[in-house]
N, C-alpha and C. Protein backbone atom coordinates (compact mmCIF):
# COMPACT_ATOMS: atom_id res chain seq x y z
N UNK A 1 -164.41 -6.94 -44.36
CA UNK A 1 -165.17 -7.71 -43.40
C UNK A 1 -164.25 -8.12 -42.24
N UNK A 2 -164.59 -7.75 -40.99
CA UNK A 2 -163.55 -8.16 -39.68
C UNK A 2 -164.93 -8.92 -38.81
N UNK A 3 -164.34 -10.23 -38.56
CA UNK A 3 -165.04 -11.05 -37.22
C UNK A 3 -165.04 -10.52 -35.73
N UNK A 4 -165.80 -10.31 -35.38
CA UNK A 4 -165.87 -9.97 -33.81
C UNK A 4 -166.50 -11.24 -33.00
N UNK A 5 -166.16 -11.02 -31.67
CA UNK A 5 -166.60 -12.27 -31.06
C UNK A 5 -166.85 -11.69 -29.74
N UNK A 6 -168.37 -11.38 -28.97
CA UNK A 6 -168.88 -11.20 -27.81
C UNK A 6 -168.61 -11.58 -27.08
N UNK A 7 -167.49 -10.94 -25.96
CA UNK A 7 -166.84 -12.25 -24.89
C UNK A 7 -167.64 -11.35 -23.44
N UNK A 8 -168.45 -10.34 -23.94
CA UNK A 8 -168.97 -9.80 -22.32
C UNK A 8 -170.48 -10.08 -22.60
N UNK A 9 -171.14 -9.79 -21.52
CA UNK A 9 -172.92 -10.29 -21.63
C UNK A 9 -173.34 -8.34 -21.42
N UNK A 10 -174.57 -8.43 -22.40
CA UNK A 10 -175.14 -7.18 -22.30
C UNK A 10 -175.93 -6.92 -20.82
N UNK A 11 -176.09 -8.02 -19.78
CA UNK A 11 -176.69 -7.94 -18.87
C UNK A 11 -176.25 -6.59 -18.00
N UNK A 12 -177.13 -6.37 -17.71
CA UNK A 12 -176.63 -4.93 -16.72
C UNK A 12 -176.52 -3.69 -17.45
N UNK A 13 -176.14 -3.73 -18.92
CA UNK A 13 -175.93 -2.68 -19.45
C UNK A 13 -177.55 -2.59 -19.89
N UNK A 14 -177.11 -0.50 -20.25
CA UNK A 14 -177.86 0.53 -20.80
C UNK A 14 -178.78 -0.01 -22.04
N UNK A 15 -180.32 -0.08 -22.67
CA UNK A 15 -180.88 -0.61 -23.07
C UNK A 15 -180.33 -0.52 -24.92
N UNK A 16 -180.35 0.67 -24.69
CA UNK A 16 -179.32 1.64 -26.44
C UNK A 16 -177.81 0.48 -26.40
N UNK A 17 -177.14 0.05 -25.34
CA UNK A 17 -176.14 -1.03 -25.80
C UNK A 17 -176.84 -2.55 -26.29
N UNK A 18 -178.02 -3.04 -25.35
CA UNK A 18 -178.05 -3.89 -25.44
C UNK A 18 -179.31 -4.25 -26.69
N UNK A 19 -179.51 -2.81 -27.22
CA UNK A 19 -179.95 -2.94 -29.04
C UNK A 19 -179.13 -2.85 -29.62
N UNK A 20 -178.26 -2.30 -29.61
CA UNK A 20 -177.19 -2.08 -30.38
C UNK A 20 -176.06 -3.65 -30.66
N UNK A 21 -176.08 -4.02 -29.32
CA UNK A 21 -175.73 -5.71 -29.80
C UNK A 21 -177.02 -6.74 -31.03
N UNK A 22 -178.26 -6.62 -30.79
CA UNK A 22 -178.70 -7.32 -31.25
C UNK A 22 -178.79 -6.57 -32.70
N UNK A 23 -178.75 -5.77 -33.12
CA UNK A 23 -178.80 -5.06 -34.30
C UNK A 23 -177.74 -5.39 -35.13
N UNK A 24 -176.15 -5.42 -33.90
CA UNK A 24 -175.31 -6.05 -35.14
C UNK A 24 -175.23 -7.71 -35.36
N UNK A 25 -176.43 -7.94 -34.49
CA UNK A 25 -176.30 -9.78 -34.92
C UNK A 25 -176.02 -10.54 -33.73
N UNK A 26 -175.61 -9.89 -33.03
CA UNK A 26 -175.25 -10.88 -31.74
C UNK A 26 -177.05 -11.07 -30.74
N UNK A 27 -176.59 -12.56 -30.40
CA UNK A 27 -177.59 -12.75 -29.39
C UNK A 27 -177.03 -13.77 -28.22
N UNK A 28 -175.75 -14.45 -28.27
CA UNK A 28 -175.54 -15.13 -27.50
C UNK A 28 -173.82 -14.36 -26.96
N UNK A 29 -173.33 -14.97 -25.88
CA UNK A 29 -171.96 -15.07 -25.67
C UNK A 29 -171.01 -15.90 -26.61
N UNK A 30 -170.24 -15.30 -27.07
CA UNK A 30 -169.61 -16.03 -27.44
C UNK A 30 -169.24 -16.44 -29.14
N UNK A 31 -170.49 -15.85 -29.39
CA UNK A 31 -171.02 -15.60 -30.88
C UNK A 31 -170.35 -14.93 -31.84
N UNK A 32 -169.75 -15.24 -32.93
CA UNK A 32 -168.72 -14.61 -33.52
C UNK A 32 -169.98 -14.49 -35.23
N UNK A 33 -169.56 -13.52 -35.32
CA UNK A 33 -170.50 -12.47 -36.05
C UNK A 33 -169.48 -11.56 -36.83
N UNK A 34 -169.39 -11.72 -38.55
CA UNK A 34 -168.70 -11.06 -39.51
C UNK A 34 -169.71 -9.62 -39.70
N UNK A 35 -168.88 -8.44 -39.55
CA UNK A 35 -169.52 -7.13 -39.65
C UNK A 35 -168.37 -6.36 -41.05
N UNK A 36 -168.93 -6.00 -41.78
CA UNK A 36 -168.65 -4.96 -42.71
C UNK A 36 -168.05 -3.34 -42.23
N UNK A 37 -167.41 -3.40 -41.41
CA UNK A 37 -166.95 -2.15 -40.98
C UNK A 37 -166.22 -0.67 -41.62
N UNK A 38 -166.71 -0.81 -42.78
CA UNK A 38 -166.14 -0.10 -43.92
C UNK A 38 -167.45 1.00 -43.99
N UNK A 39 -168.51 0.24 -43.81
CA UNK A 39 -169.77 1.26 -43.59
C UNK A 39 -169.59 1.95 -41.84
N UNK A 40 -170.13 3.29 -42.28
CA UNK A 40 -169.57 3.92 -41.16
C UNK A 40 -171.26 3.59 -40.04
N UNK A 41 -172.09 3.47 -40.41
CA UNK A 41 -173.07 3.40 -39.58
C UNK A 41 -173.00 1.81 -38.68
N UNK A 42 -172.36 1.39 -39.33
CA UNK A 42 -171.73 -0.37 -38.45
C UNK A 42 -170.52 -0.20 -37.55
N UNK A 43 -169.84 0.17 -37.82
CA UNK A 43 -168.69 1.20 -37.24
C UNK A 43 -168.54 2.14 -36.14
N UNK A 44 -170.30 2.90 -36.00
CA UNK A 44 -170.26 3.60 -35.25
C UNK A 44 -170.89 2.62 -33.77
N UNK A 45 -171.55 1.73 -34.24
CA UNK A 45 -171.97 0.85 -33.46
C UNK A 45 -171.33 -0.19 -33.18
N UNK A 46 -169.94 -0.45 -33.98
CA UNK A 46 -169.09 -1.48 -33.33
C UNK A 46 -168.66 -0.92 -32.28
N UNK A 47 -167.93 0.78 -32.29
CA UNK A 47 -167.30 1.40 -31.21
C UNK A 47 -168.28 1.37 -30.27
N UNK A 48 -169.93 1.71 -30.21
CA UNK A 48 -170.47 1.73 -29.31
C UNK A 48 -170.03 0.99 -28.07
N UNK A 49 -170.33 -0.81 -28.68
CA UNK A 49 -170.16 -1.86 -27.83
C UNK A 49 -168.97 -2.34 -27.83
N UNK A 50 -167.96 -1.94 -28.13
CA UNK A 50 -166.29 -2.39 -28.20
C UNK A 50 -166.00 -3.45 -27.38
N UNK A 51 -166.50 -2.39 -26.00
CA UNK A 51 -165.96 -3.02 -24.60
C UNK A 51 -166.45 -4.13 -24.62
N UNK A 52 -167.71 -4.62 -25.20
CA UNK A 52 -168.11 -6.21 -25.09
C UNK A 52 -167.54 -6.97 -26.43
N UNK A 53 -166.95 -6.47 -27.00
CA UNK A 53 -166.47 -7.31 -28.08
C UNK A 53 -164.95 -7.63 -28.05
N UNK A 54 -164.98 -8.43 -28.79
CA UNK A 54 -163.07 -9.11 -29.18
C UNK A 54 -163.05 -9.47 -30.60
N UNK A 55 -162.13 -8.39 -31.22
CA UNK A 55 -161.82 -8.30 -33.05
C UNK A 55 -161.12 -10.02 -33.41
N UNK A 56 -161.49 -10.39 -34.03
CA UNK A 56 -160.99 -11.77 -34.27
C UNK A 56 -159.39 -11.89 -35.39
């Protein structure tokens, strides 16, 4: 289990990013959200949105 923490806003971005945030749990800035990254289908969608995230 690794914490991530949303330090960018999905605003502006592509609609497939800004499901892809709410799918892994995020809905606010700032929001720190434990993901299981051992499963590769969480994984593939952490890399999706990287750029808006920060690994804790």
């Amino acid at each position: 289990m690794v914490k991530y923490e949303q330090v960018k806003s999905g605003i502006g971005r592509p609609q497939d990013q800004k499901d892809t945030l709410l799918s892994l749990g995020f809905h606010r800035m700032h929001q720190v959200v434990e993901l299981d990254t051992d499963n590769p289908c969480i994984a593939g969608m952490v890399r999706k949105v990287e750029h808006l995230l920060k690994k804790i």
